[in-house]
C-alpha atoms as a PDB file:
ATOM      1  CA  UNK A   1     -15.830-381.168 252.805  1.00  0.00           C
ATOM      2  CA  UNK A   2     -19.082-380.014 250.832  1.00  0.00           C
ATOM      3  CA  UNK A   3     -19.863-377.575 252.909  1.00  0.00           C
ATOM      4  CA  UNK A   4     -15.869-375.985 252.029  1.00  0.00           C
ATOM      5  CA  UNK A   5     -16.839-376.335 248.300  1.00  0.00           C
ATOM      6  CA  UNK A   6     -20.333-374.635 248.864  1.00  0.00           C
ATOM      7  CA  UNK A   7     -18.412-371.942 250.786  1.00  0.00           C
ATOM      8  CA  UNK A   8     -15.362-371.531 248.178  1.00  0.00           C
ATOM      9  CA  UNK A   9     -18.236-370.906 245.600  1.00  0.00           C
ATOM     10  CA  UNK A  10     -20.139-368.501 247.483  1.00  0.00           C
ATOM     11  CA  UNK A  11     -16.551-366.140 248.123  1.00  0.00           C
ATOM     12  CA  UNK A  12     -15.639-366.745 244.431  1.00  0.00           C
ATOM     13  CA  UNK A  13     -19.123-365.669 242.720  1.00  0.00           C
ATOM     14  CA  UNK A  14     -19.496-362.710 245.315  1.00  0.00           C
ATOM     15  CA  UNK A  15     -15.764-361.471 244.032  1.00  0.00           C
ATOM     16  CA  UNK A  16     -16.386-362.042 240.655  1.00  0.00           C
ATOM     17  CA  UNK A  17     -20.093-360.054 241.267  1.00  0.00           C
ATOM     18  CA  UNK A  18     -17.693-357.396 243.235  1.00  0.00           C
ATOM     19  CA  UNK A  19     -15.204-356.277 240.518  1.00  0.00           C
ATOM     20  CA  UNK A  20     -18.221-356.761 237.803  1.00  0.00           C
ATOM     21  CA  UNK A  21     -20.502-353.931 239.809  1.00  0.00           C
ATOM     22  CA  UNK A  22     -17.490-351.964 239.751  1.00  0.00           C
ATOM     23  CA  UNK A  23     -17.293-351.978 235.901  1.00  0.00           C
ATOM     24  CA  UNK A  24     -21.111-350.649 236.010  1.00  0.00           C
ATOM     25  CA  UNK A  25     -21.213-346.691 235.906  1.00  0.00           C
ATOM     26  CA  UNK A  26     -24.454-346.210 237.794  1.00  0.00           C
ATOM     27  CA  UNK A  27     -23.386-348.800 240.180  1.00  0.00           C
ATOM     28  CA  UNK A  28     -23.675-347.456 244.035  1.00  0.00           C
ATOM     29  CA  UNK A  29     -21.629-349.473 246.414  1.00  0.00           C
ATOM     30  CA  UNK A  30     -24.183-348.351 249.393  1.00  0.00           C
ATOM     31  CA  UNK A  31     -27.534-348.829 249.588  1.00  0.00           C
ATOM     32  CA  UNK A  32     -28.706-346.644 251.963  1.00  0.00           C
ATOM     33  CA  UNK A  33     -26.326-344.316 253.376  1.00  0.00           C
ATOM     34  CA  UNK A  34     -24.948-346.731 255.803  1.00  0.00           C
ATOM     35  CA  UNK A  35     -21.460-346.259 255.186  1.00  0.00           C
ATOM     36  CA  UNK A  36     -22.282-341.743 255.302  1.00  0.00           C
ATOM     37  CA  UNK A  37     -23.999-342.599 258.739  1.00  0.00           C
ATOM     38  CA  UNK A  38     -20.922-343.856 260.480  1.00  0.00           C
ATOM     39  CA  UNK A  39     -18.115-341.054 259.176  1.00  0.00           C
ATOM     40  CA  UNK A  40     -21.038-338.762 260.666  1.00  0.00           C
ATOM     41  CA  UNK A  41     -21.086-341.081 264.191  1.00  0.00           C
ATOM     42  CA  UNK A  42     -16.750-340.419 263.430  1.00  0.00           C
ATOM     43  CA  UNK A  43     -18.012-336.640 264.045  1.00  0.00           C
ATOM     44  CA  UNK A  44     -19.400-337.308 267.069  1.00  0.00           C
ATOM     45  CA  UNK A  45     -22.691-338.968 268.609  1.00  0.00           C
ATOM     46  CA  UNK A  46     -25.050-335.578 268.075  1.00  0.00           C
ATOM     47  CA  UNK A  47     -27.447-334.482 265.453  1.00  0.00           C
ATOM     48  CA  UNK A  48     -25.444-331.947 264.398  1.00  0.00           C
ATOM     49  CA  UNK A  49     -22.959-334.478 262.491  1.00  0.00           C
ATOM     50  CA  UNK A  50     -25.528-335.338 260.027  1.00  0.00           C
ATOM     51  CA  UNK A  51     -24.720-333.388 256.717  1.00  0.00           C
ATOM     52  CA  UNK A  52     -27.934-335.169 255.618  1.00  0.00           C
ATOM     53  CA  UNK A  53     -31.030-335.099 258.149  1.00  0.00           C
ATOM     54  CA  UNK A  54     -33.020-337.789 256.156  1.00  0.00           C
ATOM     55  CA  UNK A  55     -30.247-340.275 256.865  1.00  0.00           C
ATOM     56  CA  UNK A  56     -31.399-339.981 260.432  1.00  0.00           C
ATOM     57  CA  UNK A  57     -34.243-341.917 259.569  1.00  0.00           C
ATOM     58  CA  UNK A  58     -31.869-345.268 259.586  1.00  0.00           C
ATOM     59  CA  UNK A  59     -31.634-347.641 262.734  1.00  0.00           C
ATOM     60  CA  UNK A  60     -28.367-346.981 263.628  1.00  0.00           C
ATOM     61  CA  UNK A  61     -27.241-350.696 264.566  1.00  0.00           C
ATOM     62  CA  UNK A  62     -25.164-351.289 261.458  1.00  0.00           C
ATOM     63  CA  UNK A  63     -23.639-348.107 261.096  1.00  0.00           C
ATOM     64  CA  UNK A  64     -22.568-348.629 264.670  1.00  0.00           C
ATOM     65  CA  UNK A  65     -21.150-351.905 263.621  1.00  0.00           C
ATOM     66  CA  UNK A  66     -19.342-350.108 260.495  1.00  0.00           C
ATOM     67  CA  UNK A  67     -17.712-347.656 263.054  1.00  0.00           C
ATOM     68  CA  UNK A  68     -16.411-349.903 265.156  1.00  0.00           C
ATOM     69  CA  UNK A  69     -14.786-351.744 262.068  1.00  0.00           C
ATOM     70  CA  UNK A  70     -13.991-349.128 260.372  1.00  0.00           C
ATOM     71  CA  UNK A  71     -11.529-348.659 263.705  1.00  0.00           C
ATOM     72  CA  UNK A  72      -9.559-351.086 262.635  1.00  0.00           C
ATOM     73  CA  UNK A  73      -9.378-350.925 258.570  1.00  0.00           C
ATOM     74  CA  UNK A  74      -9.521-346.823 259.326  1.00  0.00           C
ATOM     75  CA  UNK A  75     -12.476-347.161 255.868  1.00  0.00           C
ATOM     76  CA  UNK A  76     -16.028-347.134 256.521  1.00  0.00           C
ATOM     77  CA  UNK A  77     -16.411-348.301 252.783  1.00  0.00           C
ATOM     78  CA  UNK A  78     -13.636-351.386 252.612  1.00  0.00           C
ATOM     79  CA  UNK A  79     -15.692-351.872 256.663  1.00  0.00           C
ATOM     80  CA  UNK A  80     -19.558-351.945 255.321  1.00  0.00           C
ATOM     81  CA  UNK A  81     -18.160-354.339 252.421  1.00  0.00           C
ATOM     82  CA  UNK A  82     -16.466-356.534 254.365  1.00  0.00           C
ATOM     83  CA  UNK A  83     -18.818-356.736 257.072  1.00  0.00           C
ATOM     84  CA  UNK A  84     -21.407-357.633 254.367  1.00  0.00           C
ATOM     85  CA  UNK A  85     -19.087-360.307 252.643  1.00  0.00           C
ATOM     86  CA  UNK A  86     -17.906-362.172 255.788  1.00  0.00           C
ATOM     87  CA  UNK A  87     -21.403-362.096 257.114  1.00  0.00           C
ATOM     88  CA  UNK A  88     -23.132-363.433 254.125  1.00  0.00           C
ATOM     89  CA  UNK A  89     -20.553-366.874 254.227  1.00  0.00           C
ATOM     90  CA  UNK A  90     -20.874-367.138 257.959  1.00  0.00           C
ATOM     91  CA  UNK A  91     -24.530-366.860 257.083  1.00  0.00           C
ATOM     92  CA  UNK A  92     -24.117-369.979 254.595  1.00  0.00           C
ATOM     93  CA  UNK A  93     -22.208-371.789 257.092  1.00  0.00           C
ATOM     94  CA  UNK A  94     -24.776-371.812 259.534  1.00  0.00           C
ATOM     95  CA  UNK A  95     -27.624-372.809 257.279  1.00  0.00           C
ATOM     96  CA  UNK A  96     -25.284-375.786 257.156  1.00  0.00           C
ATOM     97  CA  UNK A  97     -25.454-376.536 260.609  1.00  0.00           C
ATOM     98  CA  UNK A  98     -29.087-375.630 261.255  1.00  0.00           C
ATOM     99  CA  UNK A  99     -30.288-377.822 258.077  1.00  0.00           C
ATOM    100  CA  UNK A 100     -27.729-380.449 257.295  1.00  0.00           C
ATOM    101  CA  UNK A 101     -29.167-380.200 253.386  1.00  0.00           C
ATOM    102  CA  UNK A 102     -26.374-379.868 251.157  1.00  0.00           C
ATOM    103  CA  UNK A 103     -28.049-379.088 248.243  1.00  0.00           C
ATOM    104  CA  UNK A 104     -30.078-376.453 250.219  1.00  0.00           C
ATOM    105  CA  UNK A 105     -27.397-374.676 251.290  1.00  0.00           C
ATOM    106  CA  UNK A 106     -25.643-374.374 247.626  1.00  0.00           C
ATOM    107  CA  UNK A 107     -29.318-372.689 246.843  1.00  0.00           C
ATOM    108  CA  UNK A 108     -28.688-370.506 249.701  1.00  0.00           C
ATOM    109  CA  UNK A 109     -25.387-369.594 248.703  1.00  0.00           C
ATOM    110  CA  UNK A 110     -26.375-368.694 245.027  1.00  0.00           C
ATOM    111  CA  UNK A 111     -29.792-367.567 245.262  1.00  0.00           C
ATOM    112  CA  UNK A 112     -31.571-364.989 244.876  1.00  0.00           C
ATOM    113  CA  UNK A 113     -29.568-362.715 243.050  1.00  0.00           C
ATOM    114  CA  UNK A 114     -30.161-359.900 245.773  1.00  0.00           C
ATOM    115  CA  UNK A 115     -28.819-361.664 248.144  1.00  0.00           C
ATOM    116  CA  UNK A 116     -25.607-362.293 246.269  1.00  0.00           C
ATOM    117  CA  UNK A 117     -25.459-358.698 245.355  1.00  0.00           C
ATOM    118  CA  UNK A 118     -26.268-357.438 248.739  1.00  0.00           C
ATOM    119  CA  UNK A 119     -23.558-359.431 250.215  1.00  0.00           C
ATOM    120  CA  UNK A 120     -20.963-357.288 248.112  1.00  0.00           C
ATOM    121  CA  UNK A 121     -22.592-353.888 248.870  1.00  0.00           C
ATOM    122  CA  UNK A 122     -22.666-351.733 252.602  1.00  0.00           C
ATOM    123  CA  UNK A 123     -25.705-353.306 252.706  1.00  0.00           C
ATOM    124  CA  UNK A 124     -28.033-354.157 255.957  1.00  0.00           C
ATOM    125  CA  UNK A 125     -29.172-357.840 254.529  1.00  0.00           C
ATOM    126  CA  UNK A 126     -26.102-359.739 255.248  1.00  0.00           C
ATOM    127  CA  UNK A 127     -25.940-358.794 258.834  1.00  0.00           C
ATOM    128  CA  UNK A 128     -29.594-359.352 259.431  1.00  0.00           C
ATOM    129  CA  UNK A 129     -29.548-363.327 257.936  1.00  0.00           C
ATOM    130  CA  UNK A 130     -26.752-363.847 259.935  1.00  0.00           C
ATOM    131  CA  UNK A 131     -28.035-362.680 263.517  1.00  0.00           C
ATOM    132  CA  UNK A 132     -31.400-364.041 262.556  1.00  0.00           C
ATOM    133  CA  UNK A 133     -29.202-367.371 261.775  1.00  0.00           C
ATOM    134  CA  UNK A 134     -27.581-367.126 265.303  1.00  0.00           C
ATOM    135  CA  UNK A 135     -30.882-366.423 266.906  1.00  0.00           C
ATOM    136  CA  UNK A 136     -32.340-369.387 265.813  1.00  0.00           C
ATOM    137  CA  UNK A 137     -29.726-371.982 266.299  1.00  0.00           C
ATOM    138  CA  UNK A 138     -30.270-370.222 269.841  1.00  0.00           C
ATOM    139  CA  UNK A 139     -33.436-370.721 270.593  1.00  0.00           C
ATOM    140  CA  UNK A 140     -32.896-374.522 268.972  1.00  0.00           C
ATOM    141  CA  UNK A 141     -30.190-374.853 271.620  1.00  0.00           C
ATOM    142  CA  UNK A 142     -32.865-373.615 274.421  1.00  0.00           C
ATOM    143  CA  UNK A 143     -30.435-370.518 275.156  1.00  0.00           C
ATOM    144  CA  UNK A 144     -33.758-369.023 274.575  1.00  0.00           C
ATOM    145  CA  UNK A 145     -32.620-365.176 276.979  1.00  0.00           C
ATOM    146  CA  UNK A 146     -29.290-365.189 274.548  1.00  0.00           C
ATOM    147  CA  UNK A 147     -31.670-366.089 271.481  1.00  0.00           C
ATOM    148  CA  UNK A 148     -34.109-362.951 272.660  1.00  0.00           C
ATOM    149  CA  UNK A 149     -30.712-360.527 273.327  1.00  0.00           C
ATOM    150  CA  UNK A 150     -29.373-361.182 269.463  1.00  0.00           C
ATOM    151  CA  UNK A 151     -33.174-360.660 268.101  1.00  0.00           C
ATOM    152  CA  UNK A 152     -33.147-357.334 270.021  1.00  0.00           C
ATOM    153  CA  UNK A 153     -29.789-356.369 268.102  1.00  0.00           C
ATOM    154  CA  UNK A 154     -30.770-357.306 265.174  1.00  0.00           C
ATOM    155  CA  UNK A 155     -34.084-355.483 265.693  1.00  0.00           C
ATOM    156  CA  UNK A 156     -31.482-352.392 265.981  1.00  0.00           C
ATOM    157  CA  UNK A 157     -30.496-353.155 262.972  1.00  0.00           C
ATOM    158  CA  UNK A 158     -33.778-353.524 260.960  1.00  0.00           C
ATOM    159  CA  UNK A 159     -37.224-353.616 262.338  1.00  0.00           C
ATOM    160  CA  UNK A 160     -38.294-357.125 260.316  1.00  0.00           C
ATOM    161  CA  UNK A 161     -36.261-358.862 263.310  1.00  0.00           C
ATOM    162  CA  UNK A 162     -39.679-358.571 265.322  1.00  0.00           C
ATOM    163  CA  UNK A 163     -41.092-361.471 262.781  1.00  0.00           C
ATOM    164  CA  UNK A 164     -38.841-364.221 264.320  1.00  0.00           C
ATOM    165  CA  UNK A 165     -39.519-362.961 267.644  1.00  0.00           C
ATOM    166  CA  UNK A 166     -43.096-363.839 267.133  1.00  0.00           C
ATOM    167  CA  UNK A 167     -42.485-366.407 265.348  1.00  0.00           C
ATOM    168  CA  UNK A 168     -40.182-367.737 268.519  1.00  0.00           C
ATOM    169  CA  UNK A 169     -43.160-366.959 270.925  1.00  0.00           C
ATOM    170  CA  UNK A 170     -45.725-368.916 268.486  1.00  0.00           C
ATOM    171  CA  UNK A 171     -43.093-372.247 268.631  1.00  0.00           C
ATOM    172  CA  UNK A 172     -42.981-372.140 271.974  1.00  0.00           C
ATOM    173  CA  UNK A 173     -46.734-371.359 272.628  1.00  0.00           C
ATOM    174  CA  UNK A 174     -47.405-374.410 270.502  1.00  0.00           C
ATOM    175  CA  UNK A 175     -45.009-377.104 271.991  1.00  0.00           C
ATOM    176  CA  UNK A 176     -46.603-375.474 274.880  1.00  0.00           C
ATOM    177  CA  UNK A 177     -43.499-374.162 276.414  1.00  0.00           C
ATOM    178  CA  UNK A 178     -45.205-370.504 277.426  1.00  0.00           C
ATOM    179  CA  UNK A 179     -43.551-370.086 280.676  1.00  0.00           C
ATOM    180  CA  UNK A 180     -40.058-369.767 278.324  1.00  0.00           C
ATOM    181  CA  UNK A 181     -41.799-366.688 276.177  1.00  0.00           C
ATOM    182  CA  UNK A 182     -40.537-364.939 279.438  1.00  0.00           C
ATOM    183  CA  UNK A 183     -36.752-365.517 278.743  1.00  0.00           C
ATOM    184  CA  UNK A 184     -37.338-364.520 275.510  1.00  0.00           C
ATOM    185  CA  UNK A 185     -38.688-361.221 275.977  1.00  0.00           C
ATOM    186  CA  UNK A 186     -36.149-360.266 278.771  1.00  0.00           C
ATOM    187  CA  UNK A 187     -33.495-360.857 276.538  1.00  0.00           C
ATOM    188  CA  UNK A 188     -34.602-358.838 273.544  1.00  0.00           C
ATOM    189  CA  UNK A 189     -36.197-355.988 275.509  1.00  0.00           C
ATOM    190  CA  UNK A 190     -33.108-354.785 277.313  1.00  0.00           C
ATOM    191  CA  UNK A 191     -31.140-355.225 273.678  1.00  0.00           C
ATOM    192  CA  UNK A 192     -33.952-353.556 271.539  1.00  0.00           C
ATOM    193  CA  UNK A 193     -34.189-350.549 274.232  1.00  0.00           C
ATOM    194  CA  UNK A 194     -30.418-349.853 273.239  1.00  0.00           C
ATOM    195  CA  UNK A 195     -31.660-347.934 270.325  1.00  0.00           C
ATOM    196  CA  UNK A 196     -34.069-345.608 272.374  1.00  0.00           C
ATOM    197  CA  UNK A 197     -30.887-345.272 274.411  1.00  0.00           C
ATOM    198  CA  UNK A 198     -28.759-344.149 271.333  1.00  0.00           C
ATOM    199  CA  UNK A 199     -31.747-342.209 270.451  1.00  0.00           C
ATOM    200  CA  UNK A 200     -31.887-340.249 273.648  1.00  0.00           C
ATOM    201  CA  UNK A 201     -28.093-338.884 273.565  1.00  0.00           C
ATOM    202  CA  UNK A 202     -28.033-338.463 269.903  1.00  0.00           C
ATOM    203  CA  UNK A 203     -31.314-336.612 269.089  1.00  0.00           C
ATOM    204  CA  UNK A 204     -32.311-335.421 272.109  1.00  0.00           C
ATOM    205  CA  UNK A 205     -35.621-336.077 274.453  1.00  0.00           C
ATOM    206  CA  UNK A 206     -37.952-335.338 271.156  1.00  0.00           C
ATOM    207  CA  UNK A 207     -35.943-337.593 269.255  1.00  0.00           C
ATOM    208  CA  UNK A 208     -36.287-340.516 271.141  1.00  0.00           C
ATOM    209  CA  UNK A 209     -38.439-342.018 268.539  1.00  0.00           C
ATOM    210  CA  UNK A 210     -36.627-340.469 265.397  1.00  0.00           C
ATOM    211  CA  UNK A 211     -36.292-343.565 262.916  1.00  0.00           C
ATOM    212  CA  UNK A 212     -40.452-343.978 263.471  1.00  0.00           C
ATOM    213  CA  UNK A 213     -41.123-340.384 262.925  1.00  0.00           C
ATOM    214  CA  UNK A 214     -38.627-340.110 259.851  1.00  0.00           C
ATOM    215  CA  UNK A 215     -39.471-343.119 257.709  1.00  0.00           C
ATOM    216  CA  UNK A 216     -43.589-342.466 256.985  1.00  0.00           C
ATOM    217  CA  UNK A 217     -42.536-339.042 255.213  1.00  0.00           C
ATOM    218  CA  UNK A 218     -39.268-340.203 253.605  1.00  0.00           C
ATOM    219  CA  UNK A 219     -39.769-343.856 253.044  1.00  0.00           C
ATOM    220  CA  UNK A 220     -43.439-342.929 251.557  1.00  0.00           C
ATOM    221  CA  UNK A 221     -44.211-345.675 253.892  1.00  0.00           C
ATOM    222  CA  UNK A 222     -47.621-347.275 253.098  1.00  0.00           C
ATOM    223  CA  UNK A 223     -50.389-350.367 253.085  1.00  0.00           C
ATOM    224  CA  UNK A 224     -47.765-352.964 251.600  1.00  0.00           C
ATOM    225  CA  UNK A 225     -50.537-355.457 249.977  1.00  0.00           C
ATOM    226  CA  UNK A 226     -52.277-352.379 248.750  1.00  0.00           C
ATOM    227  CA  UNK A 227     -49.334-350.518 247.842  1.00  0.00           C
ATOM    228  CA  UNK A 228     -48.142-354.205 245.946  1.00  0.00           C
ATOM    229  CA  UNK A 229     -51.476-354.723 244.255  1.00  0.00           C
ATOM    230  CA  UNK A 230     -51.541-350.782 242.603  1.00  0.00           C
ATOM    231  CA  UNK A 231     -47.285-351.944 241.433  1.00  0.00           C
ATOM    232  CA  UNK A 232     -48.704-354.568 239.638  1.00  0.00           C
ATOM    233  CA  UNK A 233     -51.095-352.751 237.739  1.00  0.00           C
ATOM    234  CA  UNK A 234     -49.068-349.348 236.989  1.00  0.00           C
ATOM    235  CA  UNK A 235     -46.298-352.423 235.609  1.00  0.00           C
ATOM    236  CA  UNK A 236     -48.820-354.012 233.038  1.00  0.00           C
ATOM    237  CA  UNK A 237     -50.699-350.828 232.186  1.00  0.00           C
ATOM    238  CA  UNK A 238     -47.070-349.455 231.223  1.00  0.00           C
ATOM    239  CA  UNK A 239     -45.560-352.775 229.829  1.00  0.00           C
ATOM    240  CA  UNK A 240     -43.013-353.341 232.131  1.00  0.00           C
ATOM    241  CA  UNK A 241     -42.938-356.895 231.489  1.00  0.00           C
ATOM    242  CA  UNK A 242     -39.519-357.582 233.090  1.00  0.00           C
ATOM    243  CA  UNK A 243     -40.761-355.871 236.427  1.00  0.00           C
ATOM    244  CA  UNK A 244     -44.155-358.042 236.356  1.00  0.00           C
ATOM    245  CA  UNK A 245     -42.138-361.413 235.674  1.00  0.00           C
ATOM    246  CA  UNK A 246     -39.760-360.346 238.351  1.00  0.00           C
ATOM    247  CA  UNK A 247     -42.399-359.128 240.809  1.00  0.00           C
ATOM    248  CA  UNK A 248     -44.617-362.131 240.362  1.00  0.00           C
ATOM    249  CA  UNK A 249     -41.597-364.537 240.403  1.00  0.00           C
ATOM    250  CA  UNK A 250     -40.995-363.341 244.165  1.00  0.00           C
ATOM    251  CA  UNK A 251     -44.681-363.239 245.267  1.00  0.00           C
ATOM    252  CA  UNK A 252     -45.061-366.628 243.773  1.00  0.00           C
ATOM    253  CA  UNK A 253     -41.775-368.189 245.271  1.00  0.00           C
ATOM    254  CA  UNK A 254     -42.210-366.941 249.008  1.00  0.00           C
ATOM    255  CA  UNK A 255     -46.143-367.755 249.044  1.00  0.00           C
ATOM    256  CA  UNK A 256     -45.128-370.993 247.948  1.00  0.00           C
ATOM    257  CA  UNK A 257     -42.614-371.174 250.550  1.00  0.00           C
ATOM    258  CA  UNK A 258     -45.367-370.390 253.370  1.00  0.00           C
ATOM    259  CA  UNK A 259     -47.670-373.286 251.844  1.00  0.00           C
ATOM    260  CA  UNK A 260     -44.928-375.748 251.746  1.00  0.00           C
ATOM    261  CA  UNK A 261     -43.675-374.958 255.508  1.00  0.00           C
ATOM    262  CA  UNK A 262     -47.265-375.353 256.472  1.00  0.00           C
ATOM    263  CA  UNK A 263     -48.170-378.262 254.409  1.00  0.00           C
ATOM    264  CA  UNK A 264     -45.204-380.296 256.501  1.00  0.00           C
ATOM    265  CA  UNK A 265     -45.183-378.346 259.578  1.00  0.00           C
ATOM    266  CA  UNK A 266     -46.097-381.127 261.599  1.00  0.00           C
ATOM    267  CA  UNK A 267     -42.775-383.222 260.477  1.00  0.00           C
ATOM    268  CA  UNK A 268     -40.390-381.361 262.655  1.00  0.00           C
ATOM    269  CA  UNK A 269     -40.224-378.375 264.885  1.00  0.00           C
ATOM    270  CA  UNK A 270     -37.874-376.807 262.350  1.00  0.00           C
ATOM    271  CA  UNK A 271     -40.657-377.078 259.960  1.00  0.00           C
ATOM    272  CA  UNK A 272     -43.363-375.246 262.037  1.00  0.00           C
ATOM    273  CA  UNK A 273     -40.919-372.067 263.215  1.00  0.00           C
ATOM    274  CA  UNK A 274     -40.055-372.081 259.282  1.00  0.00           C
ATOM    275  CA  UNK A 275     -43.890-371.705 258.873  1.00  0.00           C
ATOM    276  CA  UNK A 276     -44.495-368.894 261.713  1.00  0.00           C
ATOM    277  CA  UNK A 277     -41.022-367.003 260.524  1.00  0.00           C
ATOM    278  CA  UNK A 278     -42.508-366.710 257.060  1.00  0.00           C
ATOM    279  CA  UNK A 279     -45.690-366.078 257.787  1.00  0.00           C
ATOM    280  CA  UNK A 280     -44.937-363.158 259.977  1.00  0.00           C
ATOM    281  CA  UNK A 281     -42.342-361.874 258.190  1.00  0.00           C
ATOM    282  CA  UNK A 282     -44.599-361.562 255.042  1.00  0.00           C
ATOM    283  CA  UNK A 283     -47.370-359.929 257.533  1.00  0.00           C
ATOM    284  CA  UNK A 284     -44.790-357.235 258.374  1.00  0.00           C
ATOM    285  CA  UNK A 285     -43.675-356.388 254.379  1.00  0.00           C
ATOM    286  CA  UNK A 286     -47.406-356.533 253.586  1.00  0.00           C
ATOM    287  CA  UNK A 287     -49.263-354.178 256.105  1.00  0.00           C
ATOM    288  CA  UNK A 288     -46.316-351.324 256.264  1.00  0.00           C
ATOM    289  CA  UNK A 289     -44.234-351.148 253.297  1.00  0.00           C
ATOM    290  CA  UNK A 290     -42.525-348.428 250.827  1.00  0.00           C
ATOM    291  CA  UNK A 291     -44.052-346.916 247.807  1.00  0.00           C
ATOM    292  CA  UNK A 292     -43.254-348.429 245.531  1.00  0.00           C
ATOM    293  CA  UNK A 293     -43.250-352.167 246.874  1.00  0.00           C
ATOM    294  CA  UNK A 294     -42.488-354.146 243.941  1.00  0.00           C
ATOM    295  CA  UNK A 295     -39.317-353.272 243.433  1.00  0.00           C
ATOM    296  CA  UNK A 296     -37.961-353.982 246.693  1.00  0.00           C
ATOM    297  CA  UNK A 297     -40.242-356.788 247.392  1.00  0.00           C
ATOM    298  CA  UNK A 298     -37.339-359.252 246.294  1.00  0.00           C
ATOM    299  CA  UNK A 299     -34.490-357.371 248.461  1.00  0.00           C
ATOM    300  CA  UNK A 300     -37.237-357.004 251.957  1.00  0.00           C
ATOM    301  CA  UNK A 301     -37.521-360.812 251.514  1.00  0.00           C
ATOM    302  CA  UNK A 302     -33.845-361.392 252.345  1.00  0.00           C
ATOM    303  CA  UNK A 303     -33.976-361.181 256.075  1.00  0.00           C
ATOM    304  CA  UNK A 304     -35.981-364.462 255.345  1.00  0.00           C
ATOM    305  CA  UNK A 305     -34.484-366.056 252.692  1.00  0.00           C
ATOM    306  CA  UNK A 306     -32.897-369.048 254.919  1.00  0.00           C
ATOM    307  CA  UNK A 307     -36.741-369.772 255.576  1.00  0.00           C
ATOM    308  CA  UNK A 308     -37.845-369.393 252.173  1.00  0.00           C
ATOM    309  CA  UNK A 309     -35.133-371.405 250.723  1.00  0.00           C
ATOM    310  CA  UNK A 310     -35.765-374.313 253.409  1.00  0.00           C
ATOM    311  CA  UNK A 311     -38.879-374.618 252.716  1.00  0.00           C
ATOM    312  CA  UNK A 312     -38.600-375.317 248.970  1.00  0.00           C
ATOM    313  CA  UNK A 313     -36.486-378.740 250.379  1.00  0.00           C
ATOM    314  CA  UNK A 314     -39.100-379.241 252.947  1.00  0.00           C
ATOM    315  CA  UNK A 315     -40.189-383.073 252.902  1.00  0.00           C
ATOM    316  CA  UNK A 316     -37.946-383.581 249.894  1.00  0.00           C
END
């Protein structure tokens, strides 16, 4: 019955945050060009649809996924919303199951901010926690091959996926279950090769690496921790107090996270993948990240959140 409230919440706070953003002028409903990508897959699967050659540099997963949706509600916009909206309380759901902590999960449901506004935007977040979600009650099952085929879609979807998939690999190395790594990989390979595939009869034999090419020049990709550390200081030299309180907030909460996972690691298996999922997952923002950092540090930490926000109740 909790777990109904928590969820009745969520929906009601993400449709009050829904018509609220609408009221905002300089409020953009997409946040890449998600929702653009698919009417240009509606053209047809070649690189000539694309009106806009940067938006090439996106993994195509979700705006597959908004296609295919769109099919049915004949709206890649009312799609990419409602994709984000029934994924983000399916994401809650699961939490549930995975953690049993109810006050955890009304955390989860309210917080961060981001992750209540991405859930109401044709955003890639939502769909990320949730396969992420399904992955790991996976591999918690030991359906470790179907664990390893939804981290290879979601990995379609946004690159960050490859944290868990370590972080799967380092569980099992360390309840020294190695032979199973195996599974693992031959379920996300064939999965993860589907975008090379796309790739292929989209763009073309040069193309066949066209997201990895695109994003360095477009995304101003760069050293994260370096990229963070110069944010910090262009914030404070400029008094951008807000940014600096925000910024620091985040940094503080999901390095706090990591020390708290590790502190109790040894308490439950739960507690250790927790650990290795963070861990990696900050690795990945940290070493290749977009300039500037720090203000998408809070919305790159999503993908993790259900992590983060366990770990905060970790040996509570």
């Amino acid at each position: 019955m909790r777990i109904i409230t928590i969820l009745f919440i969520a929906l009601v706070l993400r449709i009050f945050v829904t018509f609220y953003q609408q009221s905002d002028l300089n409020f953009r409903i997409q946040q890449d060009n998600y929702g653009d990508y698919a009417v240009a897959l509606s053209r047809g699967f070649s690189e000539s649809s694309f009106l806009n050659q940067s938006d090439t540099r996106l993994f195509p997963g979700y705006p597959v996924l908004i296609l295919l949706v769109s099919g049915i509600i004949l709206s890649p916009t009312a799609a990419g919303y409602l994709i984000s909206l029934v994924a983000s309380l399916i994401s809650i759901y699961l939490f549930w199951l995975l953690t049993k902590k109810t006050l955890a999960t009304f955390v989860f449901a309210v917080f961060p901010p981001i992750w209540v506004a991405q859930s109401t935007k044709i955003a890639t977040e939502p769909v990320m926690v949730l396969l992420l979600l399904i992955s790991v009650l996976l591999f918690r099952k030991k359906m470790i091959f179907y664990s390893g085929i939804i981290l290879g879609l979601a990995s379609d979807i946004r690159l960050i996926a490859v944290a868990l998939l370590g972080a799967f690999a380092l569980e099992m190395l360390y309840e020294k279950r190695g032979k199973e790594v195996i599974k693992l990989i031959l379920g996300f390979i064939p999965a993860f090769l589907l975008l090379f595939i796309y790739n292929y009869f989209v763009f073309g034999t040069s193309g066949i690496f066209r997201q990895f090419a695109f994003y360095p020049s477009i995304g101003h990709a760069t050293i994260g921790f370096i990229q963070i550390t110069q944010d910090f200081i262009k914030v404070i030299l400029q008094r951008q107090y807000r940014a600096l309180i925000s910024g620091l907030f985040y940094v503080i909460l999901s390095f706090w996270a990591l020390f708290r996972t590790y502190k109790y690691r040894k308490l439950s298996d739960l507690n250790n993948l927790c650990f290795y999922w963070i861990l990696l997952s900050l690795l990945f923002i940290l070493i290749y990240g977009p300039n500037p950092l720090l203000g998408e540090y809070a919305r790159f930490l999503v993908p993790v959140m259900p992590a983060l926000i366990f770990g905060f109740f970790v040996g509570a």
